[in-house]
N, C-alpha and C. Protein backbone atom coordinates (compact mmCIF):
# COMPACT_ATOMS: atom_id res chain seq x y z
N UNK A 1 101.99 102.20 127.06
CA UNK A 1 103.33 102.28 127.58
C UNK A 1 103.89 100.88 127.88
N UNK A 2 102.97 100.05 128.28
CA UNK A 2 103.65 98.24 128.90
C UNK A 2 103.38 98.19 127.13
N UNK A 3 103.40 97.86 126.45
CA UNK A 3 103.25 97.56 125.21
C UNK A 3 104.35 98.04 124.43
N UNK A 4 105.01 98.97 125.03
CA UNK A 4 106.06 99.36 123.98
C UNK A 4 107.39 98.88 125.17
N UNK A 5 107.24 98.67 126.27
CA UNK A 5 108.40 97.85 127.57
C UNK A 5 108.46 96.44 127.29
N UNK A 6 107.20 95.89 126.61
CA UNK A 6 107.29 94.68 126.28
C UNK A 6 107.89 94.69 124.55
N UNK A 7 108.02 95.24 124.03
CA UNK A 7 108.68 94.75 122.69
C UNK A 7 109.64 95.52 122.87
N UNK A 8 110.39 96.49 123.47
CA UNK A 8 111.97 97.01 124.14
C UNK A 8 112.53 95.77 124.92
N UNK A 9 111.42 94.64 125.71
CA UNK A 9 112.23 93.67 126.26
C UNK A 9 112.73 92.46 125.80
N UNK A 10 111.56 91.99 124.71
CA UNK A 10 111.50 91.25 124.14
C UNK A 10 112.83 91.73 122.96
N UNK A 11 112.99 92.15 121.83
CA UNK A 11 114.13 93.10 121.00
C UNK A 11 115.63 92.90 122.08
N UNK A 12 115.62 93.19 123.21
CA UNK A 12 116.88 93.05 124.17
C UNK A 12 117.31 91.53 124.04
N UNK A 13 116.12 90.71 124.60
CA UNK A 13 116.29 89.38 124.62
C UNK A 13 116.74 88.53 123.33
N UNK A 14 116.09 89.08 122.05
CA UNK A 14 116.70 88.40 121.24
C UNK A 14 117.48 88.81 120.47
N UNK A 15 118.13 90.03 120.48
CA UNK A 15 119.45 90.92 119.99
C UNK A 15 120.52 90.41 120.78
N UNK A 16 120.20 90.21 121.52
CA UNK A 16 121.85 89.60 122.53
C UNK A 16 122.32 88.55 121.88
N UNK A 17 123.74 88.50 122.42
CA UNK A 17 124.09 86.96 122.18
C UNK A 17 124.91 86.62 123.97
N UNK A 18 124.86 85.26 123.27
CA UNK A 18 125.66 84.24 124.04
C UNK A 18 127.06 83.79 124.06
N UNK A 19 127.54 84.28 122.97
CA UNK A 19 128.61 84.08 122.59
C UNK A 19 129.62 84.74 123.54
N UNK A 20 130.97 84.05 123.78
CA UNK A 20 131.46 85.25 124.77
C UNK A 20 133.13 84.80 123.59
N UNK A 21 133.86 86.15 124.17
CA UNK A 21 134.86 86.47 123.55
C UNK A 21 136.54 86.29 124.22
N UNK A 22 137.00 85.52 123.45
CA UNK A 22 138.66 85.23 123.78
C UNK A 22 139.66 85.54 123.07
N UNK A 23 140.25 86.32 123.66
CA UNK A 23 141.24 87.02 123.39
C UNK A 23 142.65 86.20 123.63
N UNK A 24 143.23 85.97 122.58
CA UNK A 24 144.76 85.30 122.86
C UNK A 24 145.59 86.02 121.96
N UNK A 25 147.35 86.11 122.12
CA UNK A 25 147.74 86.19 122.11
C UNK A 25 149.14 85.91 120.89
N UNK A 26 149.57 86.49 120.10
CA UNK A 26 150.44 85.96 119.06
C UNK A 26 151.99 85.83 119.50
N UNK A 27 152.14 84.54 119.24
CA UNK A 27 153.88 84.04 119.74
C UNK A 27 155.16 85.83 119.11
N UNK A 28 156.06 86.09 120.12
CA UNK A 28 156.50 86.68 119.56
C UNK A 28 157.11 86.89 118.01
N UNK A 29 157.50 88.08 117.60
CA UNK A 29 157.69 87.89 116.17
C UNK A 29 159.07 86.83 115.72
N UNK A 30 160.14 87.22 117.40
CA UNK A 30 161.38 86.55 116.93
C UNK A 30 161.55 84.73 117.38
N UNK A 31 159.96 84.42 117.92
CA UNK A 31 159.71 82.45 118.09
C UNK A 31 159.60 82.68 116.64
N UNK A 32 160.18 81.04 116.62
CA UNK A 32 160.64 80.36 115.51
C UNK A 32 159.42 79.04 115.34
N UNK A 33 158.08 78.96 114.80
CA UNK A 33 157.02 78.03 114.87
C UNK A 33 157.74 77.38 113.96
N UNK A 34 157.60 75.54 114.21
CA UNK A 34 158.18 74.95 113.43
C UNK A 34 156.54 74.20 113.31
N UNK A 35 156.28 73.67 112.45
CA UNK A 35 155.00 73.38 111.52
C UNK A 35 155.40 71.89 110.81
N UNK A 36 154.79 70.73 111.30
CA UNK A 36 155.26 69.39 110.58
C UNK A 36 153.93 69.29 110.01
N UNK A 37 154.08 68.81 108.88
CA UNK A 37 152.55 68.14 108.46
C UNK A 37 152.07 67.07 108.21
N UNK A 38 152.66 65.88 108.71
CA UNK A 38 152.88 64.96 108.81
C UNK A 38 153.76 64.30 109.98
N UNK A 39 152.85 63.41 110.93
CA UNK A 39 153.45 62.94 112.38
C UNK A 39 154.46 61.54 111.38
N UNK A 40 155.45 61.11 111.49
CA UNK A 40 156.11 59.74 111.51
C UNK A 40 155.62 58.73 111.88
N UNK A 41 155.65 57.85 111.43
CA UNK A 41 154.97 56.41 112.19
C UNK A 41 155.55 56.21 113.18
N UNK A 42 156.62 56.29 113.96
CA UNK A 42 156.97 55.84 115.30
C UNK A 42 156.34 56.89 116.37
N UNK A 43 156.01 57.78 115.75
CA UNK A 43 155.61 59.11 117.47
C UNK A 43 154.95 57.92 118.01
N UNK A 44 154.44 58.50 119.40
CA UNK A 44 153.51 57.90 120.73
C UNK A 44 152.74 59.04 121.07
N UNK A 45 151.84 58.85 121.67
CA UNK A 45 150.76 59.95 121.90
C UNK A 45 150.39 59.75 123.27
N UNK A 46 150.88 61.19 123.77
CA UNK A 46 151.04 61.29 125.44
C UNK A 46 149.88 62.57 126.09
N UNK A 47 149.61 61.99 127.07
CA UNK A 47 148.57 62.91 127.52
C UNK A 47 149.05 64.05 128.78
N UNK A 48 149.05 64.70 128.78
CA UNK A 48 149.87 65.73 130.08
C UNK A 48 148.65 66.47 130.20
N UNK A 49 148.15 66.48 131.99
CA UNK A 49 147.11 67.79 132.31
C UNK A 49 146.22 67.38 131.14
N UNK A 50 145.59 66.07 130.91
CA UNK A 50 144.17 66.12 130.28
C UNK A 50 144.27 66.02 128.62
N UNK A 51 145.78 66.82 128.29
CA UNK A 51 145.75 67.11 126.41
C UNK A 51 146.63 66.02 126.01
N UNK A 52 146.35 66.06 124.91
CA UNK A 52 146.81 65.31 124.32
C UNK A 52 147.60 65.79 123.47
N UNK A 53 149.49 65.13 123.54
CA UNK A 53 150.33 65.15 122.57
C UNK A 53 150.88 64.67 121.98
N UNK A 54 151.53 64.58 121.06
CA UNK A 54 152.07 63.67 120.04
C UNK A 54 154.08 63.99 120.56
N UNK A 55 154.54 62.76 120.61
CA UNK A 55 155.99 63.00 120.41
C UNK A 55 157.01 61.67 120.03
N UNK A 56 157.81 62.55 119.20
CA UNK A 56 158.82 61.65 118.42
C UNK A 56 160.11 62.37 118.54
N UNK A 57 161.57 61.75 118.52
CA UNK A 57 162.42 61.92 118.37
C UNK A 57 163.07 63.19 120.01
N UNK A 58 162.26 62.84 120.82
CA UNK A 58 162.22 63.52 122.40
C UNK A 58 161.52 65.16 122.48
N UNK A 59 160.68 64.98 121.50
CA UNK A 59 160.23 66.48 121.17
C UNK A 59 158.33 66.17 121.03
N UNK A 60 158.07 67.25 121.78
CA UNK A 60 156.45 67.24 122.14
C UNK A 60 155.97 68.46 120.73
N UNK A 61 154.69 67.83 120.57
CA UNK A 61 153.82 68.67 119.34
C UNK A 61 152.67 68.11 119.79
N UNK A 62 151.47 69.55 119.11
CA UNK A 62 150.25 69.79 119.40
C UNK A 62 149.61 69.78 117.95
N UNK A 63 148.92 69.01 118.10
CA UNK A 63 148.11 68.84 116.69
C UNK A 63 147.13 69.89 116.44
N UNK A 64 147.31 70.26 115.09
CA UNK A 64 146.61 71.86 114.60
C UNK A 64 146.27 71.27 112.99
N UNK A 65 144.85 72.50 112.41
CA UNK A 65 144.49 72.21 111.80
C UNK A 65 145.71 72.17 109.93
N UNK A 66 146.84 72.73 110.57
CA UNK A 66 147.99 73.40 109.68
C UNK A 66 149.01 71.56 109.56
N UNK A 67 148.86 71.53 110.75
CA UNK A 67 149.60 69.83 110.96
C UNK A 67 150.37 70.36 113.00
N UNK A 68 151.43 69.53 113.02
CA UNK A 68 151.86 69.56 114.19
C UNK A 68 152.89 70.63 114.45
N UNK A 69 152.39 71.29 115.42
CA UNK A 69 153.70 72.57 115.93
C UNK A 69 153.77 72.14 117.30
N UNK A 70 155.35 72.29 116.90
CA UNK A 70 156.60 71.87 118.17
C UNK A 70 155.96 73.23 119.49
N UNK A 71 155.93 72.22 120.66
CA UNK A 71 155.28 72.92 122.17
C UNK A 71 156.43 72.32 123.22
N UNK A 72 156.33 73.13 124.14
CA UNK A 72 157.31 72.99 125.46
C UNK A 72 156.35 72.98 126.26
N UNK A 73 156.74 71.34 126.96
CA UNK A 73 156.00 71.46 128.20
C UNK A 73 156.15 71.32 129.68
N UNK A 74 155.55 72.03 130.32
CA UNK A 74 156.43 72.46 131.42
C UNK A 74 155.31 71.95 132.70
């Protein structure tokens, strides 16, 4: 009986994971994502709360693997 509690515990232990799960959220359908793929040579790169953003022409963007989408920051 401990022989079959020990490979039911052991099987638990390494069937699990660690991984944990995040759930977010999709911009409504009627936001308008504007998508640059290419920053300008004049932006400056500003840090707010730790992140880091890129902005040119008085407008803040978040660098993504797509290129830069326009963010409001508040």
């Amino acid at each position: 009986m401990k022989r079959y509690l020990l490979i039911f515990a052991l099987g638990i232990f390494f069937f699990t994971s660690c991984a944990t799960r995040v759930v977010t959220t999709a911009p409504a359908t009627n936001t308008k994502v504007v998508v640059v793929k290419k920053a300008p040579r004049n932006h400056k790169v500003v840090v707010v709360k730790g992140k880091r953003y890129y902005t040119w022409n008085g407008k803040h963007y978040r660098k993504t693997n797509r290129g830069y989408v326009l963010v409001s920051i508040r």
